[in-house]
Protein backbone atom coordinates (compact mmCIF):
# COMPACT_ATOMS: atom_id res chain seq x y z
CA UNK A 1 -55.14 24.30 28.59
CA UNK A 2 -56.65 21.03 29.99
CA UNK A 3 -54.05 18.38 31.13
CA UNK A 4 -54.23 15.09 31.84
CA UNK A 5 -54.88 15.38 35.21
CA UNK A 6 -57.88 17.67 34.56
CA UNK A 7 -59.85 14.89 32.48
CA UNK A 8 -63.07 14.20 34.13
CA UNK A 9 -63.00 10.88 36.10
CA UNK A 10 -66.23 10.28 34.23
CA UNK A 11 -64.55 10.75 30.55
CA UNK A 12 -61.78 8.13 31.61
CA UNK A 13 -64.68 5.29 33.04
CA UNK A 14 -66.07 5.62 29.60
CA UNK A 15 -63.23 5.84 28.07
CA UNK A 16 -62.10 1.86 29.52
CA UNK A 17 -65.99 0.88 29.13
CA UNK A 18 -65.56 1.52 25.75
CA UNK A 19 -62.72 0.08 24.65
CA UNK A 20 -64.02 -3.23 26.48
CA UNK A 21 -66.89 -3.27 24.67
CA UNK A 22 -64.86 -3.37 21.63
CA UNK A 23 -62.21 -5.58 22.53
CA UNK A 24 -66.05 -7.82 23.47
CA UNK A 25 -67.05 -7.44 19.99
CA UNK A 26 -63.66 -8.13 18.56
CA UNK A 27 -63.86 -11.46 20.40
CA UNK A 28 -66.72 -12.46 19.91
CA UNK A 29 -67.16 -11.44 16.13
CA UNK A 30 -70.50 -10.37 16.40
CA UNK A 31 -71.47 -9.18 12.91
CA UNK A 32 -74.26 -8.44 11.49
CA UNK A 33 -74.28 -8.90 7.28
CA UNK A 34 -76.33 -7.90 4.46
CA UNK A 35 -75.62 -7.86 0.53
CA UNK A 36 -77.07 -5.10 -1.63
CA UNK A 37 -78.02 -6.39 -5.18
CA UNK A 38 -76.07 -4.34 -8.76
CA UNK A 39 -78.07 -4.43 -11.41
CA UNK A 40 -77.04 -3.76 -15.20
CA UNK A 41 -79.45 -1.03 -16.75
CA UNK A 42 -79.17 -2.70 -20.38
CA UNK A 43 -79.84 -5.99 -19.22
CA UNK A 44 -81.95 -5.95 -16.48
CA UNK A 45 -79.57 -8.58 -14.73
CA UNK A 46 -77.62 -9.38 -11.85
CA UNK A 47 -74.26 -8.78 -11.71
CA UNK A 48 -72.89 -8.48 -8.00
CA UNK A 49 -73.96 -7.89 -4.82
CA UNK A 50 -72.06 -5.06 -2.03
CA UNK A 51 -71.09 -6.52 1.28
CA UNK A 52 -72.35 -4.74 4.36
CA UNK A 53 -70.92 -6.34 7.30
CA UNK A 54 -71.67 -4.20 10.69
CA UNK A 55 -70.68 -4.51 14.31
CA UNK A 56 -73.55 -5.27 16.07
CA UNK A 57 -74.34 -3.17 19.10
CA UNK A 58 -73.68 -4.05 22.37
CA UNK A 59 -75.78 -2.29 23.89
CA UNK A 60 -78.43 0.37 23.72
CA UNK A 61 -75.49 3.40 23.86
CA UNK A 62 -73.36 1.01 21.76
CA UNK A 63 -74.33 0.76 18.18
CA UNK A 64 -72.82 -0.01 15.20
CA UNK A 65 -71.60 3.53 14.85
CA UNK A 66 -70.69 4.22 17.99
CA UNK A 67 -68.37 0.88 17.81
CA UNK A 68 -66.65 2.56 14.90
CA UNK A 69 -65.68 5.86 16.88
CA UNK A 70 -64.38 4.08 19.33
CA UNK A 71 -62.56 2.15 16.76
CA UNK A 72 -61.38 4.75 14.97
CA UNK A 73 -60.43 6.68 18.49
CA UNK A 74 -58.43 3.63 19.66
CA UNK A 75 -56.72 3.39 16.30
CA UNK A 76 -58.22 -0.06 16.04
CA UNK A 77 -60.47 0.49 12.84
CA UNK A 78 -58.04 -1.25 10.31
CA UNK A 79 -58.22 -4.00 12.44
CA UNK A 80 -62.07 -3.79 12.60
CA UNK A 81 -62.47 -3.12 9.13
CA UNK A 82 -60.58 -6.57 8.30
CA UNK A 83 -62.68 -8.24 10.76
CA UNK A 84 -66.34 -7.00 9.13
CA UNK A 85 -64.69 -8.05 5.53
CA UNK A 86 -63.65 -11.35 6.95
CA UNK A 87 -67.01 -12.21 9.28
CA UNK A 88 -69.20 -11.02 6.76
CA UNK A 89 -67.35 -13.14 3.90
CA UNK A 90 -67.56 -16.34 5.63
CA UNK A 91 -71.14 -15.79 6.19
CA UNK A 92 -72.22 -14.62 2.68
CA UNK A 93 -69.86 -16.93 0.59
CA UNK A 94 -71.83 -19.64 0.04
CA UNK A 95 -75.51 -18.25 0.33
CA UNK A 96 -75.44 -15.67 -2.45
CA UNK A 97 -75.97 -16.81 -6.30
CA UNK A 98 -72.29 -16.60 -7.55
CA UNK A 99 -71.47 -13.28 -8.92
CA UNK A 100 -69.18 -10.00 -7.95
CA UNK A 101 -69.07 -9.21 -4.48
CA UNK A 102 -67.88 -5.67 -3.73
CA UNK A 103 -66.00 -5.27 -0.22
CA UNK A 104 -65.58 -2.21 1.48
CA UNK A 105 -62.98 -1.17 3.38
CA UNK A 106 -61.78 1.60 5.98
CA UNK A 107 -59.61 4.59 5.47
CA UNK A 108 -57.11 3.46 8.13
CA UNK A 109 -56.77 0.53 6.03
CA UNK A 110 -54.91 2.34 2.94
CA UNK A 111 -52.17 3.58 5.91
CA UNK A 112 -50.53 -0.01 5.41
CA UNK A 113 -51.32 -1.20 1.86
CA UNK A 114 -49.36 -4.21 2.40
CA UNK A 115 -51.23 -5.45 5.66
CA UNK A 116 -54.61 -5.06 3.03
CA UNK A 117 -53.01 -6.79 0.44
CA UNK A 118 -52.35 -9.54 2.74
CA UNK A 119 -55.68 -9.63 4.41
CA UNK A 120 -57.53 -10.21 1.08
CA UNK A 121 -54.85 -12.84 -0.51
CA UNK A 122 -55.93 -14.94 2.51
CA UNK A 123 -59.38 -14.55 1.48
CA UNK A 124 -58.70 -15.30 -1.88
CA UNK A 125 -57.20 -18.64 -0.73
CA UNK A 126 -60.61 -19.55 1.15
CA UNK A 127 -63.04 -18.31 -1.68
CA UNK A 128 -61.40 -19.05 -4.66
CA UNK A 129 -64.12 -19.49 -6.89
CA UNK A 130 -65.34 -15.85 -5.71
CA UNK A 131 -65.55 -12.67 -7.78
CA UNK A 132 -63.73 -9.80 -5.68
CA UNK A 133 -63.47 -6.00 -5.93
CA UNK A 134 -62.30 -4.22 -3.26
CA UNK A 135 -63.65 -0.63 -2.70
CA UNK A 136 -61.91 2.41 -2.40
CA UNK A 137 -63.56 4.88 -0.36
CA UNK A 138 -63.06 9.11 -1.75
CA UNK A 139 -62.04 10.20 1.33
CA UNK A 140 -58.84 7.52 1.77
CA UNK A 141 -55.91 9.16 2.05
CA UNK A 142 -53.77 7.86 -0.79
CA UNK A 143 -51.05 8.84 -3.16
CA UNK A 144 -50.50 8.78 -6.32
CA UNK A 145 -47.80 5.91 -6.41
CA UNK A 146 -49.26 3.84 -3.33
CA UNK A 147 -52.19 3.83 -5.44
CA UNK A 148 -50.67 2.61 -8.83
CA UNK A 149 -48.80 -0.33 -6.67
CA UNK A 150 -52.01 -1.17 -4.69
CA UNK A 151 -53.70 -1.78 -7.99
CA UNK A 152 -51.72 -3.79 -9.50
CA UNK A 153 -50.86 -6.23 -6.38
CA UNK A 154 -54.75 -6.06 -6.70
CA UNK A 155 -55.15 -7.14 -10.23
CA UNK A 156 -52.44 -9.82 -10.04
CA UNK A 157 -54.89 -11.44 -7.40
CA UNK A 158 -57.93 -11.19 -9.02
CA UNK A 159 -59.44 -8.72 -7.32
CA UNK A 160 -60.96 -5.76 -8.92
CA UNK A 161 -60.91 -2.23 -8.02
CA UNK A 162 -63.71 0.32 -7.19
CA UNK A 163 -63.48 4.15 -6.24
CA UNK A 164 -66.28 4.27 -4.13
CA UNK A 165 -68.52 7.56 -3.16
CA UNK A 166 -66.94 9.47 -6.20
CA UNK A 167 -67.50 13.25 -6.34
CA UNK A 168 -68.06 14.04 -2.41
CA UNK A 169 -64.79 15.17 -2.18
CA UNK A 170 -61.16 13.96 -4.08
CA UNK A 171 -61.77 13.65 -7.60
CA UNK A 172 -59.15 11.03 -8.09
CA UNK A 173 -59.00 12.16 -11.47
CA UNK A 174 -55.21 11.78 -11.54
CA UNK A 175 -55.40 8.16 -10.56
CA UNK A 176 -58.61 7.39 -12.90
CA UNK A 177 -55.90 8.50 -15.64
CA UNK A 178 -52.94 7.15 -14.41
CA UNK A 179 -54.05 3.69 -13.50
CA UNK A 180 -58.07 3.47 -14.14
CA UNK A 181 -60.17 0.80 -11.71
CA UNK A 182 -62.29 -1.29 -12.78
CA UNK A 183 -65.60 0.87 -11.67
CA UNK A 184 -66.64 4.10 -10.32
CA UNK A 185 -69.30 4.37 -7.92
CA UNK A 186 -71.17 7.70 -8.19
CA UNK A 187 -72.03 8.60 -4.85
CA UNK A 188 -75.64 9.02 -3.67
CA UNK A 189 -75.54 12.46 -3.13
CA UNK A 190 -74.52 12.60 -7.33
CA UNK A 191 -77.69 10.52 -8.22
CA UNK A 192 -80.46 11.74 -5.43
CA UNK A 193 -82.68 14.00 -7.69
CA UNK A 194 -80.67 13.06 -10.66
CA UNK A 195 -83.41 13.24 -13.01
CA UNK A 196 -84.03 17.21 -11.87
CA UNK A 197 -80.65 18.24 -13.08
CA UNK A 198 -79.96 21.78 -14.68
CA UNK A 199 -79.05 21.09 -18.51
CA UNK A 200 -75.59 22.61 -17.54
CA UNK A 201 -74.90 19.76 -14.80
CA UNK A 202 -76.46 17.29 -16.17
CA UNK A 203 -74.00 17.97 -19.35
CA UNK A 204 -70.87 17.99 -17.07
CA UNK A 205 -72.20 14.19 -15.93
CA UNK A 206 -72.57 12.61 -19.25
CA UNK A 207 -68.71 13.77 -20.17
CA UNK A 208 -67.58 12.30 -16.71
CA UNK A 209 -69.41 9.55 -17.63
CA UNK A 210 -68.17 9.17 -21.08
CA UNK A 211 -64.81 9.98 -19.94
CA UNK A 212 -64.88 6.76 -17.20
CA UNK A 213 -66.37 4.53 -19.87
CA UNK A 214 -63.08 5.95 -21.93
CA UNK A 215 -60.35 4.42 -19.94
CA UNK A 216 -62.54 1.13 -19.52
CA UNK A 217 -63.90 1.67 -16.50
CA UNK A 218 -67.48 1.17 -15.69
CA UNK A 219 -69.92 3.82 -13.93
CA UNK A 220 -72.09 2.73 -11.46
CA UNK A 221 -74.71 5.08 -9.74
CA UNK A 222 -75.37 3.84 -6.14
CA UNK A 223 -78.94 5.43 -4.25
CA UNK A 224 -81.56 4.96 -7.32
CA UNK A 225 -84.99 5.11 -5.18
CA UNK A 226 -87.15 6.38 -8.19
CA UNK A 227 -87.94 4.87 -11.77
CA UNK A 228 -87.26 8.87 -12.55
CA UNK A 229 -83.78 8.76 -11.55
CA UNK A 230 -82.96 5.05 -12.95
CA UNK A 231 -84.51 6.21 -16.62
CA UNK A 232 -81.90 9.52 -15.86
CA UNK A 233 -79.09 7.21 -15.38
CA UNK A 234 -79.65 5.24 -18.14
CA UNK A 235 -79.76 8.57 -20.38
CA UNK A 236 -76.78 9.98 -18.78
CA UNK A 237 -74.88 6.34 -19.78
CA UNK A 238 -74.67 4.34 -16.35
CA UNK A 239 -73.57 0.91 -16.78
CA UNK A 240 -75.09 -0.61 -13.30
CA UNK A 241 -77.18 0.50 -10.60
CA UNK A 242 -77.51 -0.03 -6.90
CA UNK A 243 -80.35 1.13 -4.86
CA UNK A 244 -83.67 0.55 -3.01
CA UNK A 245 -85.78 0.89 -6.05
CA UNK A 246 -83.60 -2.38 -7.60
CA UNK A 247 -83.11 -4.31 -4.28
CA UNK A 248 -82.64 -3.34 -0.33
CA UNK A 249 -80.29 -5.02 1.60
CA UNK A 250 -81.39 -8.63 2.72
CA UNK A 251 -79.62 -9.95 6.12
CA UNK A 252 -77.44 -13.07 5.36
CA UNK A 253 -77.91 -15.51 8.29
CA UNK A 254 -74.97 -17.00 10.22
C-alpha cells in the first residue's frame, strides 16, 4: 500500500498548481455564461431560458472541466457551484427577455440544504422581479425528508423546482409522489432517437408522462436535435422542449 511518503513529487507539484489555479479563478470570477432557450410545443413560445455559467479555463490543461475535478477533489465545488449561479446571474439578469430562468446546481450543494437555501434568498433579494427554478440534478444525493423541507423553503421563496436529467439513474419516484416539483426534465439520453422507440417503450413513456402531468408537474424533454423527435415528443405529451433544433446556447456578454 502506497503512503504518503511514496506520492510522486510530481503528483504533489500538480496537486498545489492546481488548487492555485482555482483559488485564481475563484478570485477573479472568470465565467463564462450562456442561456439555452425552453420552448412550449403547443404554443410555439418562449417560456424560460437554462443558465450555463462555466469556469473558464486557465489554461490549455485547465478547462472548464478540469476546474471542476479539481473542485470537486478539493471539496470546493459547492462553493464553485454558488459562484457560476451567482456570476452567471448578474451577467444574464438584465439582458434576457423576462421569463423563467432555470439554475443548476452541484451535487455537493444538496450536502448543506440550508447554505443553498441561503445562497438563492440572496439572489432573490437582487433579482426580484426574476422567475427562478432551481434544478435538481438525478444523481444528488438526497433523502426523502431533506427533500420535502428543501421544497418547501423553495416554494415559500418563489423559486420553483426541477428534477433535472430524470431517468439516468434515481427515479425519484418517491419524491415526485410525496412532494411533486414543478417540472421534470427528461434527460437527453431519454429523448435522443425518441421518435425510433419500440411500441413497448414508447408506451412506458407516455404513462410516465401522464403520470408527471398527474401530480401537476410539467415534462420537459431536454436534447431535441430533429423535427422527428420534437413531433415524438409532442405525441408522447411533452409540455416544453429544450434543444439545438429550438435554440443553441448564445454567450451572454459581461
Amino acid at each position: 500500500m502506497q503512503t504518503k511518503t511514496e506520492i510522486p513529487v510530481e503528483e504533489t507539484r500538480f496537486t498545489r498548481f492546481a488548487r492555485a489555479r482555482l483559488d485564481g479563478f475563484l478570485a477573479a470570477r472568470s465565467v463564462l455564461t450562456a442561456v439555452q432557450p425552453m420552448v412550449d410545443l403547443e404554443s410555439a413560445e418562449l417560456v424560460g431560458h437554462e443558465l450555463l455559467a462555466r469556469p473558464r479555463g486557465t489554461g490549455v490543461s485547465h478547462t472548464a472541466r478540469t476546474l471542476l475535478q479539481i473542485a470537486e477533489s478539493q471539496g470546493l465545488a459547492a462553493e464553485l457551484s454558488r459562484r457560476l449561479r451567482s456570476e452567471g446571474l448578474a451577467k444574464t439578469a438584465a439582458r434576457i427577455v423576462p421569463s423563467r430562468l432555470f439554475l443548476n446546481t452541484h451535487p455537493a450543494e444538496l450536502d448543506r440544504p440550508g447554505h443553498l437555501v441561503d445562497s438563492l434568498r440572496e439572489l432573490i433579494e437582487l433579482y426580484p422581479d426574476l422567475e427562478l427554478t432551481l434544478e435538481i440534478p438525478e444523481r444528488a444525493p438526497l433523502a426523502l425528508d431533506a427533500y420535502v423541507e428543501l421544497r418547501n423553503q423553495l416554494r415559500e421563496l418563489g423559486i420553483g423546482v426541477a428534477f433535472d436529467d430524470f431517468g439516468t439513474g434515481h427515479s425519484r419516484l418517491l419524491e415526485l409522489a410525496a412532494a411533486p416539483p414543478d417540472y421534470v426534465k427528461f434527460a437527453r439520453r431519454m429523448v435522443r432517437g425518441i421518435d425510433q422507440q419500440v411500441r413497448f417503450r414508447e408506451r412506458v413513456l407516455h404513462r410516465v408522462i401522464e403520470f408527471i402531468h398527474s401530480i401537476g408537474a410539467l415534462p420537459i424533454a431536454v436534447g431535441v436535435e430533429t423535427e422527428d423527435e420534437l413531433a415524438a415528443c409532442r405525441d408522447l405529451g411533452f409540455s416544453w422542449a429544450q434543444g439545438f433544433l429550438l435554440g443553441r446556447p448564445w454567450t451572454v456578454a459581461a
